[in-house]
N, C-alpha and C. Protein backbone atom coordinates (compact mmCIF):
# COMPACT_ATOMS: atom_id res chain seq x y z
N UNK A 1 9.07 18.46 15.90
CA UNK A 1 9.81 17.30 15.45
C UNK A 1 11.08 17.13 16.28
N UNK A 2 11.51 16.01 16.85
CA UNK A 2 12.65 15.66 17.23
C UNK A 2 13.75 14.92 16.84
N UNK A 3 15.15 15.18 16.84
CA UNK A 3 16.17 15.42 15.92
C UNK A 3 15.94 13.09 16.42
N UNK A 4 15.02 12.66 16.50
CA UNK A 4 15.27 11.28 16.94
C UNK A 4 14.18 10.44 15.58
N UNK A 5 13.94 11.50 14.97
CA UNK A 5 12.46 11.23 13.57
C UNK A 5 13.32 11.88 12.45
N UNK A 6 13.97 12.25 12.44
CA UNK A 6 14.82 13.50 11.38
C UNK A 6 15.04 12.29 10.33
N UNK A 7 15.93 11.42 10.15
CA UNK A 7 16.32 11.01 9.47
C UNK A 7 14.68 9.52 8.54
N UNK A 8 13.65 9.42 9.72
CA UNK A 8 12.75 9.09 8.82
C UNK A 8 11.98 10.16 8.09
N UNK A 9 12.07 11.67 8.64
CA UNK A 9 11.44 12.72 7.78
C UNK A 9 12.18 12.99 6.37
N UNK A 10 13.77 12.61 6.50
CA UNK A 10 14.52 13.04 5.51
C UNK A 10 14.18 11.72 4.22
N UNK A 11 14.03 10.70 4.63
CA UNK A 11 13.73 9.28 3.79
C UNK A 11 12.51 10.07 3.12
N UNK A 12 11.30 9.73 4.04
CA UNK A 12 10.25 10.12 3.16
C UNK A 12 10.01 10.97 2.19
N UNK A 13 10.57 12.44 2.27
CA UNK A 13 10.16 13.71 1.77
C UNK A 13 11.19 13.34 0.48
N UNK A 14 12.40 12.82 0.64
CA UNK A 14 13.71 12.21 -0.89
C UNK A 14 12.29 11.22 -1.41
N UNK A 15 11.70 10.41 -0.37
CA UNK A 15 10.63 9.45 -1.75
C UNK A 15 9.70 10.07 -2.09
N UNK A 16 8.87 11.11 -1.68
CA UNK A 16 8.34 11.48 -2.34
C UNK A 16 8.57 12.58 -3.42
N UNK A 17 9.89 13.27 -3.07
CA UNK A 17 10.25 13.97 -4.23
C UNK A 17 10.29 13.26 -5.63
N UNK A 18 11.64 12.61 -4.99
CA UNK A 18 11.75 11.33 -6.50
C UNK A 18 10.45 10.45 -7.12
N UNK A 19 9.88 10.40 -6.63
CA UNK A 19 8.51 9.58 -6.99
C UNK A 19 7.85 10.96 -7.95
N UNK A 20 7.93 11.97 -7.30
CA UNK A 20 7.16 12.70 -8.41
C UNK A 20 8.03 13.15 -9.55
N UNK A 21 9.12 13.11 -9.28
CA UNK A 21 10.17 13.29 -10.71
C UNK A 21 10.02 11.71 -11.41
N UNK A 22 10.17 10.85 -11.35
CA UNK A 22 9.99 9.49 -11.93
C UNK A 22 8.55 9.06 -12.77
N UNK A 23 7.66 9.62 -11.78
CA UNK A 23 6.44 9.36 -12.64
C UNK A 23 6.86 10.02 -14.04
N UNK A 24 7.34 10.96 -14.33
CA UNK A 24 7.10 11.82 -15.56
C UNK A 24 8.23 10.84 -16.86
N UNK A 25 8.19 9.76 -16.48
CA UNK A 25 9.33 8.50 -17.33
C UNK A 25 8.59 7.43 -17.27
N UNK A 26 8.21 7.15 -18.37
CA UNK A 26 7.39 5.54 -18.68
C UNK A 26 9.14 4.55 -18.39
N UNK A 27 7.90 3.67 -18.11
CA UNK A 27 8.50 2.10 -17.83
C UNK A 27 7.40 1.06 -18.23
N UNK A 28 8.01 0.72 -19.87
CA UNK A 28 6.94 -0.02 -20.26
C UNK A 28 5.89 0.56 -21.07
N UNK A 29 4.88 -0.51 -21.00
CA UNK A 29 3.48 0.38 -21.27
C UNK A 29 2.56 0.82 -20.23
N UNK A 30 2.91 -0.07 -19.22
CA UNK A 30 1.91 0.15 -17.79
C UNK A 30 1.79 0.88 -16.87
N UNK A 31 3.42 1.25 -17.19
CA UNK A 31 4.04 1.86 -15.62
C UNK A 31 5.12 2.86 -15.94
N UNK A 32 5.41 3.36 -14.60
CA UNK A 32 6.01 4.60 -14.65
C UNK A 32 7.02 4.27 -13.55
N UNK A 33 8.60 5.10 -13.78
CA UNK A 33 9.60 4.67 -12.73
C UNK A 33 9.39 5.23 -11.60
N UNK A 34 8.77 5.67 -11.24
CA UNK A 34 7.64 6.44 -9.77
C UNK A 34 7.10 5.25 -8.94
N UNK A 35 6.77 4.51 -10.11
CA UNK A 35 5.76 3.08 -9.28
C UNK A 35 6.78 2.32 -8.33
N UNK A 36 8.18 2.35 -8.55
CA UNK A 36 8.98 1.85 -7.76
C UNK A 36 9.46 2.31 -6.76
N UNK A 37 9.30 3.52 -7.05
CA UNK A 37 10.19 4.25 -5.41
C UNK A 37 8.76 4.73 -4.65
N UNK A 38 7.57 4.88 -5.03
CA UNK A 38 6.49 5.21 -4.26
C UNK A 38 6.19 4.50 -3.39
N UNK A 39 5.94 3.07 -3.54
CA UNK A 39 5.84 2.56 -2.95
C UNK A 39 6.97 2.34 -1.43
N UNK A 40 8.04 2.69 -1.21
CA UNK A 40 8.81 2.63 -0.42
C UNK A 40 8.36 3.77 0.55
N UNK A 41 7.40 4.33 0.66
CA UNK A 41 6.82 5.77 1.71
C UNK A 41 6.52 4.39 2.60
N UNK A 42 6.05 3.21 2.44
CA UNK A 42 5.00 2.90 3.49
C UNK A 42 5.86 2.23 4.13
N UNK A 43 7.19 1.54 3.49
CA UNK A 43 8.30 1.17 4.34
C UNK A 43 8.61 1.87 5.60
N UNK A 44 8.98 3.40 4.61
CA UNK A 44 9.03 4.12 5.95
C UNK A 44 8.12 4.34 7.08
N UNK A 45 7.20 4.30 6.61
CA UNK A 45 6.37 5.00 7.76
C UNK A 45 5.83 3.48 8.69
N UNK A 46 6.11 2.55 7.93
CA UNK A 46 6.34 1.04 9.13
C UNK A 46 7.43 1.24 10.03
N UNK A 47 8.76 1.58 9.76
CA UNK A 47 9.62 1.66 10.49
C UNK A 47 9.49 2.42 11.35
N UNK A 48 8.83 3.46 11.49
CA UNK A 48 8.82 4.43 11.93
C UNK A 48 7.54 4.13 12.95
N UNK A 49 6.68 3.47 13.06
CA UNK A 49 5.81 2.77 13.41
C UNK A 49 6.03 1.86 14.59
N UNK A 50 6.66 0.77 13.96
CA UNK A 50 7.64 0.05 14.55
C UNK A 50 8.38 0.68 16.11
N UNK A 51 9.25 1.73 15.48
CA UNK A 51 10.57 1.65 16.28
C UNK A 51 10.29 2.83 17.14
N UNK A 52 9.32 4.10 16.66
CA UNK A 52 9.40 5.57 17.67
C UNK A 52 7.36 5.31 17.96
N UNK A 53 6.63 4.46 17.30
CA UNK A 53 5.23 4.81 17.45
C UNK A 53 4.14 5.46 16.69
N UNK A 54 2.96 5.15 16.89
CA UNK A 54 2.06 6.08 15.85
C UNK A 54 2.20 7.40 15.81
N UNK A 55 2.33 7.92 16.64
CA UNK A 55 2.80 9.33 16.96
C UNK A 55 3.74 9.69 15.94
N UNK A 56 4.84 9.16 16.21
CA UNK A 56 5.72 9.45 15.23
C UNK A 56 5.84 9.11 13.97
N UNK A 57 5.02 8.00 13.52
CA UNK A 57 4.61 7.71 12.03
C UNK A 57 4.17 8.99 11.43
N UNK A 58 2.95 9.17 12.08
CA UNK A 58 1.87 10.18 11.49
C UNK A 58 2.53 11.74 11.20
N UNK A 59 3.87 11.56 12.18
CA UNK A 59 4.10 13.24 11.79
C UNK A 59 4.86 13.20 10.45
N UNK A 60 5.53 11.97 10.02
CA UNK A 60 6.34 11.68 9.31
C UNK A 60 5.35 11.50 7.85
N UNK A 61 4.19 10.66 8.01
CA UNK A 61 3.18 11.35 6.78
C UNK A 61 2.84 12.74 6.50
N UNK A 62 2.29 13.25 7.65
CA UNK A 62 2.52 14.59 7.31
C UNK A 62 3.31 15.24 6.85
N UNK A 63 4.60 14.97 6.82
CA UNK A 63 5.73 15.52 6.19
C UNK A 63 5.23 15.11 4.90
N UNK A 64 5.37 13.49 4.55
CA UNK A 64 5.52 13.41 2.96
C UNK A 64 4.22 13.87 2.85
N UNK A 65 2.90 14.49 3.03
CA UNK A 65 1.81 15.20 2.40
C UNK A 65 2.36 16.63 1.58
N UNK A 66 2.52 16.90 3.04
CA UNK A 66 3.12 18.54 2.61
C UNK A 66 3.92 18.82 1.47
N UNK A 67 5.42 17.40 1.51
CA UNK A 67 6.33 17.72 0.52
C UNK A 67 5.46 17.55 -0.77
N UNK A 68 4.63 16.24 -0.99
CA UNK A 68 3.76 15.87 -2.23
C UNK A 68 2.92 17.32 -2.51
N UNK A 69 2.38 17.85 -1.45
CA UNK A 69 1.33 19.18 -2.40
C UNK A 69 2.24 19.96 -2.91
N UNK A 70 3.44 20.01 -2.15
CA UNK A 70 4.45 21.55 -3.06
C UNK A 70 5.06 20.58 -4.03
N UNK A 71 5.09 19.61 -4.37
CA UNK A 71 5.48 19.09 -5.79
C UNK A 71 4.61 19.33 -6.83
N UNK A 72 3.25 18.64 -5.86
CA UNK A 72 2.48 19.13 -7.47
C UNK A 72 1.76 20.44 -7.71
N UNK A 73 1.96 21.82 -6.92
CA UNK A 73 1.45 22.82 -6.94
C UNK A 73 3.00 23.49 -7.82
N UNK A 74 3.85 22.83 -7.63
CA UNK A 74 5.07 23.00 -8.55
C UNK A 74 4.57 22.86 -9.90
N UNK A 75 4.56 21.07 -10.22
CA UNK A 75 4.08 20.69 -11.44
C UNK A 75 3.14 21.18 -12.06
N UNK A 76 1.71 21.96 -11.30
CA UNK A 76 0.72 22.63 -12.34
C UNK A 76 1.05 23.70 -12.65
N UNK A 77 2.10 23.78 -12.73
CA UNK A 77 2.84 25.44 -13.07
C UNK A 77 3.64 24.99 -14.28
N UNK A 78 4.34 23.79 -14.44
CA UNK A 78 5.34 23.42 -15.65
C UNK A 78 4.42 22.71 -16.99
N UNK A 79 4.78 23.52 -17.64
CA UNK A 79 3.59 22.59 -19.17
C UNK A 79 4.74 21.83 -19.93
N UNK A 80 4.06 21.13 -20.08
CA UNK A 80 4.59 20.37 -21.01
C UNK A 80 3.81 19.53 -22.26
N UNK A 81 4.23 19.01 -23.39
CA UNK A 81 3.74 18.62 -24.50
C UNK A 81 2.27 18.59 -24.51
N UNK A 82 1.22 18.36 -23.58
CA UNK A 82 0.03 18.07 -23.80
C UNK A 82 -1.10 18.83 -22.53
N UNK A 83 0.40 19.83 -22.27
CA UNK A 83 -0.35 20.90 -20.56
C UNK A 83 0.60 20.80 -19.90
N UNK A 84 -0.30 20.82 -18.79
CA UNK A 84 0.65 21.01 -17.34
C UNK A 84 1.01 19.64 -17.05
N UNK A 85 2.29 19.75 -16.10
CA UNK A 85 2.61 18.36 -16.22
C UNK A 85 1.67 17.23 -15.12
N UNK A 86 1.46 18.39 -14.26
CA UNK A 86 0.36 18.29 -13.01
C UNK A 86 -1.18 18.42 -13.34
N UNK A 87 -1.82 17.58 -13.71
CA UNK A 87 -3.48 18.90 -13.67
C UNK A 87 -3.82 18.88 -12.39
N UNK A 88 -5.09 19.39 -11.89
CA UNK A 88 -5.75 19.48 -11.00
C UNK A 88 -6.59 18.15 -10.22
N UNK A 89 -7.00 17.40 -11.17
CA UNK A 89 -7.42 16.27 -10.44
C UNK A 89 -6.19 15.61 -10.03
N UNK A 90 -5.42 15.48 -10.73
CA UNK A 90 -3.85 14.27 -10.02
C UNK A 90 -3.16 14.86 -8.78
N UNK A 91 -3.41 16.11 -8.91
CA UNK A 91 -2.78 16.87 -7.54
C UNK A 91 -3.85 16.73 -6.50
N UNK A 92 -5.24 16.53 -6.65
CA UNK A 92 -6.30 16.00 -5.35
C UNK A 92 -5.87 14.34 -5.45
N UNK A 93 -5.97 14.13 -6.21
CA UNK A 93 -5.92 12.66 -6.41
C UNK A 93 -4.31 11.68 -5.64
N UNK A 94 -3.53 12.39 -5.70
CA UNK A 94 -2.04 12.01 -5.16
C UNK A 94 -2.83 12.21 -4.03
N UNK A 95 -3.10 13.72 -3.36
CA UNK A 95 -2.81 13.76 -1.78
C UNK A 95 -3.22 13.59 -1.00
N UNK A 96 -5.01 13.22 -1.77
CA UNK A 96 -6.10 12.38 -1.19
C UNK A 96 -5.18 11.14 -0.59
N UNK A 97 -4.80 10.39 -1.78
CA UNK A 97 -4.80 9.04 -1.74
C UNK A 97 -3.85 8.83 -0.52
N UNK A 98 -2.29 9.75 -0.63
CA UNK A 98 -1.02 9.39 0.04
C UNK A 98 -1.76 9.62 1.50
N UNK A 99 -2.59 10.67 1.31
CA UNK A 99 -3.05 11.00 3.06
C UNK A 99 -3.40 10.30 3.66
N UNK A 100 -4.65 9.42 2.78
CA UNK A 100 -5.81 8.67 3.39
C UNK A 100 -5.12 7.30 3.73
N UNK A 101 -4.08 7.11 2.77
CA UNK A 101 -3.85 5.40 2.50
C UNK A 101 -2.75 5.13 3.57
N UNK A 102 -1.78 6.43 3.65
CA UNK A 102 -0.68 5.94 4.79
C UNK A 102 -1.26 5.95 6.58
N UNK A 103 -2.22 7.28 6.71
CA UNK A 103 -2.93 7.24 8.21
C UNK A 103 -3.52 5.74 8.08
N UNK A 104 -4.19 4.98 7.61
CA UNK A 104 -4.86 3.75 7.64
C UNK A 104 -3.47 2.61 7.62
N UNK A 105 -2.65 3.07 6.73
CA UNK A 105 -1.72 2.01 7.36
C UNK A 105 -1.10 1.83 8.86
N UNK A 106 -0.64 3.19 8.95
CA UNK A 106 -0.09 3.49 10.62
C UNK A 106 -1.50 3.05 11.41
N UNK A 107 -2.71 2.95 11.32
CA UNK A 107 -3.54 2.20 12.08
C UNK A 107 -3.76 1.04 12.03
N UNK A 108 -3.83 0.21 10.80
CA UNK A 108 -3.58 -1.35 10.86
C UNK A 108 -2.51 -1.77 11.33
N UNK A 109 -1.34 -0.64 11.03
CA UNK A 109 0.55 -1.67 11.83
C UNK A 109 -0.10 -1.52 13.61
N UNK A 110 -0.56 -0.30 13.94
CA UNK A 110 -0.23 -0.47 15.24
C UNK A 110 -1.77 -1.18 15.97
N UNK A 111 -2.75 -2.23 14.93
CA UNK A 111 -3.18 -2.51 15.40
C UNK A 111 -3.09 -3.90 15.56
N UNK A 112 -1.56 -4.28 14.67
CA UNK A 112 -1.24 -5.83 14.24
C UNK A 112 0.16 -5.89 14.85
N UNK A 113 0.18 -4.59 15.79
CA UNK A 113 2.11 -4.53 15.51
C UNK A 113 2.34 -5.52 16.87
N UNK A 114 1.59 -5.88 17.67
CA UNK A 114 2.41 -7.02 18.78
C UNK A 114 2.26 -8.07 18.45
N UNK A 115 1.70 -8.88 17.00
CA UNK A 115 1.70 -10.05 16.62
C UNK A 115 2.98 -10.22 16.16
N UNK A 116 2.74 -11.57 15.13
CA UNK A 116 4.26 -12.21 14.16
C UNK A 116 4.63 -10.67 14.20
N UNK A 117 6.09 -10.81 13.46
CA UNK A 117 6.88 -9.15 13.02
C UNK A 117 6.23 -9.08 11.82
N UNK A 118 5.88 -9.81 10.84
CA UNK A 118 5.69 -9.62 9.65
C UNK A 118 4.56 -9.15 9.01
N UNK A 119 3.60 -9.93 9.87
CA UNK A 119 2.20 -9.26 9.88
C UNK A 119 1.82 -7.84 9.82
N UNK A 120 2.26 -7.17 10.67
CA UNK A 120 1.92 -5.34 10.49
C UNK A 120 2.23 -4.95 9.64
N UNK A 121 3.51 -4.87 9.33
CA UNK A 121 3.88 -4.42 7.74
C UNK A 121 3.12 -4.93 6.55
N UNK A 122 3.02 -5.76 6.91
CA UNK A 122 2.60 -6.91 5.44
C UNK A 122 1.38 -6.44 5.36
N UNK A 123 0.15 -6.70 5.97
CA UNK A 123 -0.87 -6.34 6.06
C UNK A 123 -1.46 -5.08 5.83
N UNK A 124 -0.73 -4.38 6.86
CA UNK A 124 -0.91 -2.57 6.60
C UNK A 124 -0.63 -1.94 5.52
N UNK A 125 0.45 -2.06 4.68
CA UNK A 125 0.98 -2.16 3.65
C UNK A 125 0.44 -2.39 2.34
N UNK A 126 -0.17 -3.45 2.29
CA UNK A 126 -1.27 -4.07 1.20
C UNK A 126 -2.34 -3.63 1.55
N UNK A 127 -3.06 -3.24 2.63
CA UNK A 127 -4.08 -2.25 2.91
C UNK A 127 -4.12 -0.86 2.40
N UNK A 128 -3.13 -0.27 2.72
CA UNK A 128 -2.84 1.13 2.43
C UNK A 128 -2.56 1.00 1.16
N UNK A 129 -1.86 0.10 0.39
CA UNK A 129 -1.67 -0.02 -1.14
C UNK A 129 -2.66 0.23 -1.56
N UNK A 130 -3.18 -0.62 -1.64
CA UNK A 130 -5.18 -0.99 -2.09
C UNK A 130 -5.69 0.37 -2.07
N UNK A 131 -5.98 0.59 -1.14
CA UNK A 131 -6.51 1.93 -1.02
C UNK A 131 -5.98 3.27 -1.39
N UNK A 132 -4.79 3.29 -1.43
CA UNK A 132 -3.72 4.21 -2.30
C UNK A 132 -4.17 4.58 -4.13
N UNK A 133 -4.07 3.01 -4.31
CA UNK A 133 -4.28 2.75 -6.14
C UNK A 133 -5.86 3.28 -6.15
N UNK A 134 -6.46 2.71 -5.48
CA UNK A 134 -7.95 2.90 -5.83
C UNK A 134 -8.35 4.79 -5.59
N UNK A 135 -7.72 5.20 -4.94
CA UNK A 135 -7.95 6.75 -4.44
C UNK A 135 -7.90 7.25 -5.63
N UNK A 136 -6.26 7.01 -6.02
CA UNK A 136 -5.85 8.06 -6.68
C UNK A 136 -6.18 7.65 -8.11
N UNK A 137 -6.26 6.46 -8.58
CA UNK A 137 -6.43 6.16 -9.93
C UNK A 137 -8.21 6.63 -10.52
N UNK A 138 -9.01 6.63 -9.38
CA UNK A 138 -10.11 6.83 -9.79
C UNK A 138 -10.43 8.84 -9.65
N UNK A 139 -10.00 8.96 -9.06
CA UNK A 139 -9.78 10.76 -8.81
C UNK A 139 -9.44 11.59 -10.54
N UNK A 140 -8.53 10.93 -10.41
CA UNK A 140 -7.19 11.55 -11.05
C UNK A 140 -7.63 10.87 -13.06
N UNK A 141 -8.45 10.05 -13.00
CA UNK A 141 -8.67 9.36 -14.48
C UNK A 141 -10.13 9.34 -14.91
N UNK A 142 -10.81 8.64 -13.49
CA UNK A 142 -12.13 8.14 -14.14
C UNK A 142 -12.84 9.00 -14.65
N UNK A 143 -14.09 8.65 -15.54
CA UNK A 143 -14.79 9.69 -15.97
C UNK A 143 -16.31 10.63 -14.83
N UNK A 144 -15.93 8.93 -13.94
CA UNK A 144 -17.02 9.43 -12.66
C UNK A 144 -16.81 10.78 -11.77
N UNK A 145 -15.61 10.69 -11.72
CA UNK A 145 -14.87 12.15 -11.03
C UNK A 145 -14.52 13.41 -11.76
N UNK A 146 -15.05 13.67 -13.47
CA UNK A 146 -15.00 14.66 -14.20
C UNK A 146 -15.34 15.58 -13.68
N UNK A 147 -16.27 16.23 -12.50
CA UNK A 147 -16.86 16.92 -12.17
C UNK A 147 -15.84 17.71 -11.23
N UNK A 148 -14.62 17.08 -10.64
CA UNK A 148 -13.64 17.95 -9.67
C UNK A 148 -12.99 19.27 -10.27
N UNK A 149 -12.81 18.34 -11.80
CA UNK A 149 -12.51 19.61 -12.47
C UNK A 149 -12.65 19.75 -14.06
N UNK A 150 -13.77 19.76 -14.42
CA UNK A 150 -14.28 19.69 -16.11
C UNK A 150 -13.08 19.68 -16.60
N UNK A 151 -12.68 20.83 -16.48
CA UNK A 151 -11.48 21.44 -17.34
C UNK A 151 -10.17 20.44 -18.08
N UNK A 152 -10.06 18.97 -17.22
CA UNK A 152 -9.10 18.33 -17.29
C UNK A 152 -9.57 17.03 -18.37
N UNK A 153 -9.08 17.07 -19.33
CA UNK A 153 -9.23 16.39 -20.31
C UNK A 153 -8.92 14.84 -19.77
N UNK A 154 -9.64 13.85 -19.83
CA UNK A 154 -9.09 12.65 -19.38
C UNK A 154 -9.57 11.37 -20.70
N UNK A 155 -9.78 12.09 -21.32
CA UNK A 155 -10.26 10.61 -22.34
C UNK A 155 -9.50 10.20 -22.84
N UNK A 156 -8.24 10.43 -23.09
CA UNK A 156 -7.09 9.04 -23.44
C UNK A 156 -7.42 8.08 -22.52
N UNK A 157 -7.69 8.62 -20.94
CA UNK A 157 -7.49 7.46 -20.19
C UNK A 157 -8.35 6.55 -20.02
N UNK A 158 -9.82 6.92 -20.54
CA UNK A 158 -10.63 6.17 -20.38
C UNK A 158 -11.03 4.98 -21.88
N UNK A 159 -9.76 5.65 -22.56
CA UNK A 159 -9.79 4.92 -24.28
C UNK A 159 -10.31 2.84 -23.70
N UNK A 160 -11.17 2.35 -23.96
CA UNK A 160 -11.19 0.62 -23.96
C UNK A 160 -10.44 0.10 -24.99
N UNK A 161 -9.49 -1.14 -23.76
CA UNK A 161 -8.80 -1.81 -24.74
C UNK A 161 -8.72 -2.66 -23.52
N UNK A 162 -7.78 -3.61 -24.33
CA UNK A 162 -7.38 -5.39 -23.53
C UNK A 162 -6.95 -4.76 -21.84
N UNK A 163 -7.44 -5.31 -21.07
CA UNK A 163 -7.01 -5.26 -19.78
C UNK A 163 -5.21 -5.50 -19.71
N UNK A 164 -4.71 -5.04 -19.88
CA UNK A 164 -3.20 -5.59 -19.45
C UNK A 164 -2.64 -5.93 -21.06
N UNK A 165 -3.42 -5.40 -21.97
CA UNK A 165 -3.17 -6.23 -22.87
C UNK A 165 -3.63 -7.50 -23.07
N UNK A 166 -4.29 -7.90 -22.19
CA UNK A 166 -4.38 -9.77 -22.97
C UNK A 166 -6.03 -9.81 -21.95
N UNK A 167 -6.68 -9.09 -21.36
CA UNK A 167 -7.66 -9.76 -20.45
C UNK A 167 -8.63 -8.97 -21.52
N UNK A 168 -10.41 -8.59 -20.78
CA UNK A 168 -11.82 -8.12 -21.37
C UNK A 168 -11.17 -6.56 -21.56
N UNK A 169 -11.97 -6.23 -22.23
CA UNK A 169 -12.07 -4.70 -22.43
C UNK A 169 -12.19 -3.83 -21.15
N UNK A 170 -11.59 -2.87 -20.88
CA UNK A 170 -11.43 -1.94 -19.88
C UNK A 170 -11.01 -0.57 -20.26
N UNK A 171 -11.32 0.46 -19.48
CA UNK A 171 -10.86 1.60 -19.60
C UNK A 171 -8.92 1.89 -19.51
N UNK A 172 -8.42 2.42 -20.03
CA UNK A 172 -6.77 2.42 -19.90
C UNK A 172 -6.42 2.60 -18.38
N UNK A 173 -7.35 3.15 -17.77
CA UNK A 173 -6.88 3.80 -16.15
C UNK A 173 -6.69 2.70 -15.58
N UNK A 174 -7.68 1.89 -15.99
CA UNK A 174 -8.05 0.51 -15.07
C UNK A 174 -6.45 -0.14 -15.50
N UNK A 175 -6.50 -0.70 -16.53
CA UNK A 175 -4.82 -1.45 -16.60
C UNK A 175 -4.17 -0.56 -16.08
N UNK A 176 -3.65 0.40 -16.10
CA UNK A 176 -2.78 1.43 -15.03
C UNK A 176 -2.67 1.15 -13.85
N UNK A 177 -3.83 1.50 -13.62
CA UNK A 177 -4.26 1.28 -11.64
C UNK A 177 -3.44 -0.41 -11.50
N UNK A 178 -4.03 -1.21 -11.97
CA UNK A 178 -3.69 -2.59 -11.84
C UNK A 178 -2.43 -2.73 -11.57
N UNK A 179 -1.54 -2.37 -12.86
CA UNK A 179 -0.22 -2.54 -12.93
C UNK A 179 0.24 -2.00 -11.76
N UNK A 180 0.55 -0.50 -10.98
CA UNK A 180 0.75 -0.34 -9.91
C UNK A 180 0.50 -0.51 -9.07
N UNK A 181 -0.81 -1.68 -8.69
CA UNK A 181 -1.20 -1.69 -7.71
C UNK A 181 -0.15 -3.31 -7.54
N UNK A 182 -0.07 -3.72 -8.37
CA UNK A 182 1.35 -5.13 -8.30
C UNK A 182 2.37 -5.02 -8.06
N UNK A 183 2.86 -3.63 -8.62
CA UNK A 183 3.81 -3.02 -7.93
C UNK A 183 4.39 -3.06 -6.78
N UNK A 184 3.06 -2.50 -6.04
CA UNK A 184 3.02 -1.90 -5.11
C UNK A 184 3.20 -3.51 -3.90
N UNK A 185 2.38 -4.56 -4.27
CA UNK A 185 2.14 -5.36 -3.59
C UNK A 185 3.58 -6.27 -3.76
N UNK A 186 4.08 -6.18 -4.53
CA UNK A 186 5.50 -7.04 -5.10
C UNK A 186 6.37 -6.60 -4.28
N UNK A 187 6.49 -4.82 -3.98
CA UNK A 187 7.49 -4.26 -3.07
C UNK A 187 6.95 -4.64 -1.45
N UNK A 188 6.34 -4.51 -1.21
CA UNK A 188 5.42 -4.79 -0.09
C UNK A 188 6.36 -6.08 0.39
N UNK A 189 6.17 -7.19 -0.14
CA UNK A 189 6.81 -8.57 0.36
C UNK A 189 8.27 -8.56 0.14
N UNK A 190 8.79 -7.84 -0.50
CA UNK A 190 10.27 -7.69 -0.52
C UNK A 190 10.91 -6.55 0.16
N UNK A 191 9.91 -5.33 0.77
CA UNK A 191 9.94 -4.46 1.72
C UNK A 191 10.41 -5.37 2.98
N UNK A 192 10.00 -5.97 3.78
CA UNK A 192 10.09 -7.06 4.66
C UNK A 192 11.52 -7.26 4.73
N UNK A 193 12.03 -7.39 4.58
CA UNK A 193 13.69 -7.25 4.64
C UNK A 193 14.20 -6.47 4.98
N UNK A 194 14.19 -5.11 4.46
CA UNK A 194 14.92 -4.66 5.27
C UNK A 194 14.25 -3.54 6.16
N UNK A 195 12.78 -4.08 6.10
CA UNK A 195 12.29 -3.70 8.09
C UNK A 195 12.51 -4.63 8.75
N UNK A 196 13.12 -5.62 8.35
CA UNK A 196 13.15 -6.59 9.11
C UNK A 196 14.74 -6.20 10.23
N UNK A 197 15.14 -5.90 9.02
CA UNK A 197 16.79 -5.56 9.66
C UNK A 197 17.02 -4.03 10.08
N UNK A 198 16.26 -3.20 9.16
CA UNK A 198 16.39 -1.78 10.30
C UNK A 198 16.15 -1.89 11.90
N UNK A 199 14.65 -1.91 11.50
CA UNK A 199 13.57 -1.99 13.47
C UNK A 199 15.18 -2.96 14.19
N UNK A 200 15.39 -3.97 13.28
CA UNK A 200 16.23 -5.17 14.51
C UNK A 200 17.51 -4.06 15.27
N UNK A 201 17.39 -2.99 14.52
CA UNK A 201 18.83 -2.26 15.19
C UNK A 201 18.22 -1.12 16.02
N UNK A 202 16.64 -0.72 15.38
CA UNK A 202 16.10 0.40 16.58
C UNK A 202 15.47 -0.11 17.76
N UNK A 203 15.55 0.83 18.36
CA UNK A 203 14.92 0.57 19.92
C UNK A 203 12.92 0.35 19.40
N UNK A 204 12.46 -0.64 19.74
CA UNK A 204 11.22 -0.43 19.62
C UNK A 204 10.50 0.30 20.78
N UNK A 205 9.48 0.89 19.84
CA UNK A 205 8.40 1.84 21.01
C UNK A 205 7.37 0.96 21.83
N UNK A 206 7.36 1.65 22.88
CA UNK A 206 6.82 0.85 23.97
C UNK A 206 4.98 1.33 23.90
């Protein structure tokens, strides 16, 4: 690593810490205060995209992987009211998702990144979202993936009720997934700002 990535390694590894301290705090019924700062990894790793290259994106995911497994190899160690605060599927299910969803973004930015400015981010972003929510929400809840690890009780999550509250019947994961995945897409277009104004002060990569 070079002391010229330091300060996007230091961003990421603070969001993904805080993201895993936040999840453990509802917001609402849908959501969790995690859903807000999580989403800001892909900021970074646009900027970082942007201004030093894929190269340097990717080492910078790797960072937030690494920091995310020692969070939640932390968390399946702390119990709390109903277990661990971590189980075993949410800890495949996070690092699946963060792994899979940010490398695919750093490949859509740098495969959109000499168009409009807005496009790479925007695009990559809502790509890697998408695929983020869908990783981890189906890992980590559904009943299709019981098999990663019996052991993990998931049928609250699969309790049917109103989609969102007001739509058809669905499993609870599913309104979950949803809600963050709006989240995710809400920060996304208001992300745009200030990559707009960081990159404008870094040197872009050639």
């Amino acid at each position: 690593m070079t002391r010229t990535y330091l300060p996007g390694i230091i961003a990421m590894a603070t969001i993904v810490v805080a993201s895993n301290i936040l999840v453990q705090f509802l917001y609402g019924q849908w959501l969790t205060l995690g859903a807000f700062t999580y989403p800001l990894a892909f900021l970074i790793t646009d900027i970082m995209n942007r201004a030093y290259g894929t190269a340097a994106a990717r080492r910078v995911v790797l960072v937030g992987f690494v920091v995310g497994l020692i969070c939640s190899v932390i968390g399946t160690q702390i119990m709390g009211e109903f277990g661990p605060l971590v189980t075993v599927r949410i800890a495949i299910g996070s690092g699946l998702a963060f792994l899979l969803a940010q490398l695919i973004d750093v490949s859509v930015f740098a495969t959109l990144k000499n168009g409009t400015w807005w496009k790479a981010p925007l695009v990559s972003t809502l790509v890697g979202s998408t695929l983020d929510t869908a990783i981890f929400f189906s890992i980590a809840f559904s009943s299709t993936f019981s098999f990663i690890h019996p052991a993990t009780d998931v049928s609250w999550a699969g309790e049917a009720l109103p989609l969102l509250g007001v739509g058809p019947m669905a499993p609870l994961w599913v309104s979950l997934g949803i809600a963050d995945w709006s989240v995710k897409l809400a920060i996304a277009l208001v992300a745009l700002i200030p990559f707009r104004l960081i990159t404008a002060r870094l040197k872009p990569s050639t």
